[in-house]
C-alpha atoms as a PDB file:
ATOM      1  CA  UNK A   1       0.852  25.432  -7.263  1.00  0.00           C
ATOM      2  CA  UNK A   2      -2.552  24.688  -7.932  1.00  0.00           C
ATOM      3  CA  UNK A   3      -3.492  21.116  -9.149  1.00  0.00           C
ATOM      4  CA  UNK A   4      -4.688  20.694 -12.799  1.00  0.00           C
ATOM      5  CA  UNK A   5      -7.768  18.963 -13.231  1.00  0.00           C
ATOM      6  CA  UNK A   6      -5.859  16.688 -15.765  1.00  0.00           C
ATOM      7  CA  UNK A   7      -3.562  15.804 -13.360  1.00  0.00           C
ATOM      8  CA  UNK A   8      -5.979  13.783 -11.735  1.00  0.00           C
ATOM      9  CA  UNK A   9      -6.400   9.956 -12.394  1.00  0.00           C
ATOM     10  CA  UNK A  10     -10.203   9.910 -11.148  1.00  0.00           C
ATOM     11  CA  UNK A  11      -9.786   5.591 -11.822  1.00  0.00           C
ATOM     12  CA  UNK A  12      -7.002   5.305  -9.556  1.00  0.00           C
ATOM     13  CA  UNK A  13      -8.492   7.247  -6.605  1.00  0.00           C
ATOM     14  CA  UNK A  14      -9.345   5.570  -3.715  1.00  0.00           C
ATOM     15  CA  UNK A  15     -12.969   6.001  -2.590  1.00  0.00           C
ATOM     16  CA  UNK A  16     -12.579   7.705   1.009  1.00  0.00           C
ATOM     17  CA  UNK A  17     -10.332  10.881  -1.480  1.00  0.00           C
ATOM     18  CA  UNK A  18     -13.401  10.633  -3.897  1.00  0.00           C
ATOM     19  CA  UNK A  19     -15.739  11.450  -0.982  1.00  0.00           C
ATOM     20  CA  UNK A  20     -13.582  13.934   0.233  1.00  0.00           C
ATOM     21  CA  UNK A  21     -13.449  15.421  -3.120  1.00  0.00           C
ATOM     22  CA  UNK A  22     -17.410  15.455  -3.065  1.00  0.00           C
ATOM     23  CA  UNK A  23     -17.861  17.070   0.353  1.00  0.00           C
ATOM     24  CA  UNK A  24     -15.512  19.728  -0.630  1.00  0.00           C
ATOM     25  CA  UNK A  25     -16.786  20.630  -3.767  1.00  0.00           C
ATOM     26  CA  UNK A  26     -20.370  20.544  -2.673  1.00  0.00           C
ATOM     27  CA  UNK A  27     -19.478  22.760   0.465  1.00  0.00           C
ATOM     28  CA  UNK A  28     -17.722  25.823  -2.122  1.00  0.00           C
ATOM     29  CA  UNK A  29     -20.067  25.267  -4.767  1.00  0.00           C
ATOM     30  CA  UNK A  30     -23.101  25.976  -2.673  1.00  0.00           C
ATOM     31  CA  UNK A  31     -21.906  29.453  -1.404  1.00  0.00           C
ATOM     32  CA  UNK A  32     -21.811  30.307  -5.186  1.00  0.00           C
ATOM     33  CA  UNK A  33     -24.309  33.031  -6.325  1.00  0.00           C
ATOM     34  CA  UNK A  34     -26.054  32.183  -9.861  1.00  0.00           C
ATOM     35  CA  UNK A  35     -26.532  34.434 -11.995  1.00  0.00           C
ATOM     36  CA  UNK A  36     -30.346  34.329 -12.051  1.00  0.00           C
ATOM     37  CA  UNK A  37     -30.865  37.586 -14.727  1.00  0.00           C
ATOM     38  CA  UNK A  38     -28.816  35.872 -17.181  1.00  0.00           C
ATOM     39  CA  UNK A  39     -29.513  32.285 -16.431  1.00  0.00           C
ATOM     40  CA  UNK A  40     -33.481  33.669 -17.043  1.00  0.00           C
ATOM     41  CA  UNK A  41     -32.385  35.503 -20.133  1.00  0.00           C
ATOM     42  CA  UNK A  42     -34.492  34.382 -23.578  1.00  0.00           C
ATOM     43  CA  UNK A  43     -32.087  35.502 -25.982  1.00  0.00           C
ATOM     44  CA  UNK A  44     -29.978  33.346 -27.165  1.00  0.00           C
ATOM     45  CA  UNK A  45     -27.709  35.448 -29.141  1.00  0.00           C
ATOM     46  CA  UNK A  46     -27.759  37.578 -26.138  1.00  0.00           C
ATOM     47  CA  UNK A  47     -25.079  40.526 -26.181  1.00  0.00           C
ATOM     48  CA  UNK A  48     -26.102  42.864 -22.950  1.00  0.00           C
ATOM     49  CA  UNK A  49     -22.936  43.400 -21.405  1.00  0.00           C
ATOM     50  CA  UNK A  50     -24.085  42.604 -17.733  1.00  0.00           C
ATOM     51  CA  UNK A  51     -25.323  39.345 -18.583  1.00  0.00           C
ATOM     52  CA  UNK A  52     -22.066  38.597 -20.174  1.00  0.00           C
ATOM     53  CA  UNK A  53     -20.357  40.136 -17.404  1.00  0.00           C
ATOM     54  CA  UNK A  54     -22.483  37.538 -14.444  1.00  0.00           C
ATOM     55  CA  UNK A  55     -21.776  34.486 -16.646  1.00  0.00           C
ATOM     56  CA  UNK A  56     -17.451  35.405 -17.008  1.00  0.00           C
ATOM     57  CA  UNK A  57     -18.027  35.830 -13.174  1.00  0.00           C
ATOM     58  CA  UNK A  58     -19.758  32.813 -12.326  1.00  0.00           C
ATOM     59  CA  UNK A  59     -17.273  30.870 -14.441  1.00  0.00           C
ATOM     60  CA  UNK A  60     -14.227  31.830 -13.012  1.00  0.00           C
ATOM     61  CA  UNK A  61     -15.483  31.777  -9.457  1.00  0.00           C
ATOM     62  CA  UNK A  62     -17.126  27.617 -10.642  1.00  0.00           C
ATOM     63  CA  UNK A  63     -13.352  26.921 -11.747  1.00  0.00           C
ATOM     64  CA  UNK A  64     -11.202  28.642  -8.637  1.00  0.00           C
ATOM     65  CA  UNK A  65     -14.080  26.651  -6.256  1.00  0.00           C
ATOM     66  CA  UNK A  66     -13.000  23.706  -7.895  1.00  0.00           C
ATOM     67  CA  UNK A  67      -9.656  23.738  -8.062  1.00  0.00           C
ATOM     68  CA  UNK A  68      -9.976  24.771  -4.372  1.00  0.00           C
ATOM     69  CA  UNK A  69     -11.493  21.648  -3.290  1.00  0.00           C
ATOM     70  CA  UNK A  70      -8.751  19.598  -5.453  1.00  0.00           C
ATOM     71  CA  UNK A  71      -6.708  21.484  -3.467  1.00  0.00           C
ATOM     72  CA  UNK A  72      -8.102  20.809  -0.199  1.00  0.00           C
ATOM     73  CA  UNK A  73      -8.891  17.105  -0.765  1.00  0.00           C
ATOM     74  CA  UNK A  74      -5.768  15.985  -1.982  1.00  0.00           C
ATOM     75  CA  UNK A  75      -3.194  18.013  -0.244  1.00  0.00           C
ATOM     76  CA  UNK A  76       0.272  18.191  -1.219  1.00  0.00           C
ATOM     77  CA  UNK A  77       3.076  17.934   1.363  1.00  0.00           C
ATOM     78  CA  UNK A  78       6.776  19.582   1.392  1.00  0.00           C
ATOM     79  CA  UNK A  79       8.967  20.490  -0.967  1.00  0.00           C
ATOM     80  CA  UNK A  80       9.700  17.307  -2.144  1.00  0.00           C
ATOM     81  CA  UNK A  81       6.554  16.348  -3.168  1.00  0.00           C
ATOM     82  CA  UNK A  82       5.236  20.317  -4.426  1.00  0.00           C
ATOM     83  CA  UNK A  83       2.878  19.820  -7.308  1.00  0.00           C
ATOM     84  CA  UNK A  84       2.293  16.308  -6.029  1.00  0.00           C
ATOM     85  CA  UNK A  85      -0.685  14.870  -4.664  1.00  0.00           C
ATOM     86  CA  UNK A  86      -0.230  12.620  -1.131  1.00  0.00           C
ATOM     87  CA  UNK A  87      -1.380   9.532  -1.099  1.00  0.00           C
ATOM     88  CA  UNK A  88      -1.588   7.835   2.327  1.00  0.00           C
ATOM     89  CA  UNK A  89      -2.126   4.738   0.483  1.00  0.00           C
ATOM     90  CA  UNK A  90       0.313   4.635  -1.996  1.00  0.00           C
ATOM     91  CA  UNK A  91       2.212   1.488  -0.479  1.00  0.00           C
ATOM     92  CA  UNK A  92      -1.414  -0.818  -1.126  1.00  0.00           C
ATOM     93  CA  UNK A  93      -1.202   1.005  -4.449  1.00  0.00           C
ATOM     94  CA  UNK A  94       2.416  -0.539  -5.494  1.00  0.00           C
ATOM     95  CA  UNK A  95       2.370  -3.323  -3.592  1.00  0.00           C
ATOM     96  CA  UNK A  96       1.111  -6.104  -6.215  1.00  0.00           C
ATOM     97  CA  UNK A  97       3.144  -3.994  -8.982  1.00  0.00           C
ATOM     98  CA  UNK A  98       6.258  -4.622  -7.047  1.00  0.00           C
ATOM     99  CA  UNK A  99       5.736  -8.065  -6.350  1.00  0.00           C
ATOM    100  CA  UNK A 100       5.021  -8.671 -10.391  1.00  0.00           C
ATOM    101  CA  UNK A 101       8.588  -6.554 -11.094  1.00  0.00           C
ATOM    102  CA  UNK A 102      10.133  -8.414  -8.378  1.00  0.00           C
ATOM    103  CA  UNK A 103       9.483 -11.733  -9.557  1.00  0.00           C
ATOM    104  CA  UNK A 104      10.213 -10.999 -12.836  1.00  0.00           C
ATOM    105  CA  UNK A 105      13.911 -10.279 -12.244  1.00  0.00           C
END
């Protein structure tokens, strides 16, 4: 199952997943070809089919390289947790937040 980009909390990621998240997604998104004929294309109400054609392409392959590198930088683990993204430092997360509901009751 392939993590959706809403899924993410970018505010509540730690740093060291951040830069993981960078390195990944710079490493797939520079083995994607542009499409240089269309990109250089003048028209702006352009219709010719290959043009069209290069910039469906180079979407879809910008979105899968994404989602790949969400993938790969904040792997999920077992069936327990499918769909879910591991967090090595969860505990540090909760740890005040327990403490508050702890003392409250």
């Amino acid at each position: 199952m392939e993590p959706q980009p809403c899924q993410i909390d970018w505010l509540k990621v730690m740093a060291h997943k951040r830069e993981d998240y960078f390195y990944e997604s710079k490493n797939v998104l520079d083995q994607l070809q542009l499409p240089i004929e269309a990109m250089h294309c003048q028209n702006f109400n352009c219709t010719d089919e290959k043009h069209l054609e290069e910039i469906e392409k180079f979407h879809a392959e910008l979105t899968s390289s994404l989602l790949a590198a969400t993938s790969s930088a904040f792997k999920t683990t077992g069936k327990r947790n499918a769909g879910k993204f591991n967090n090595p430092d969860w505990k540090s997360v909760v740890k005040s937040k327990h403490q508050i509901a702890k003392a409250a009751f």
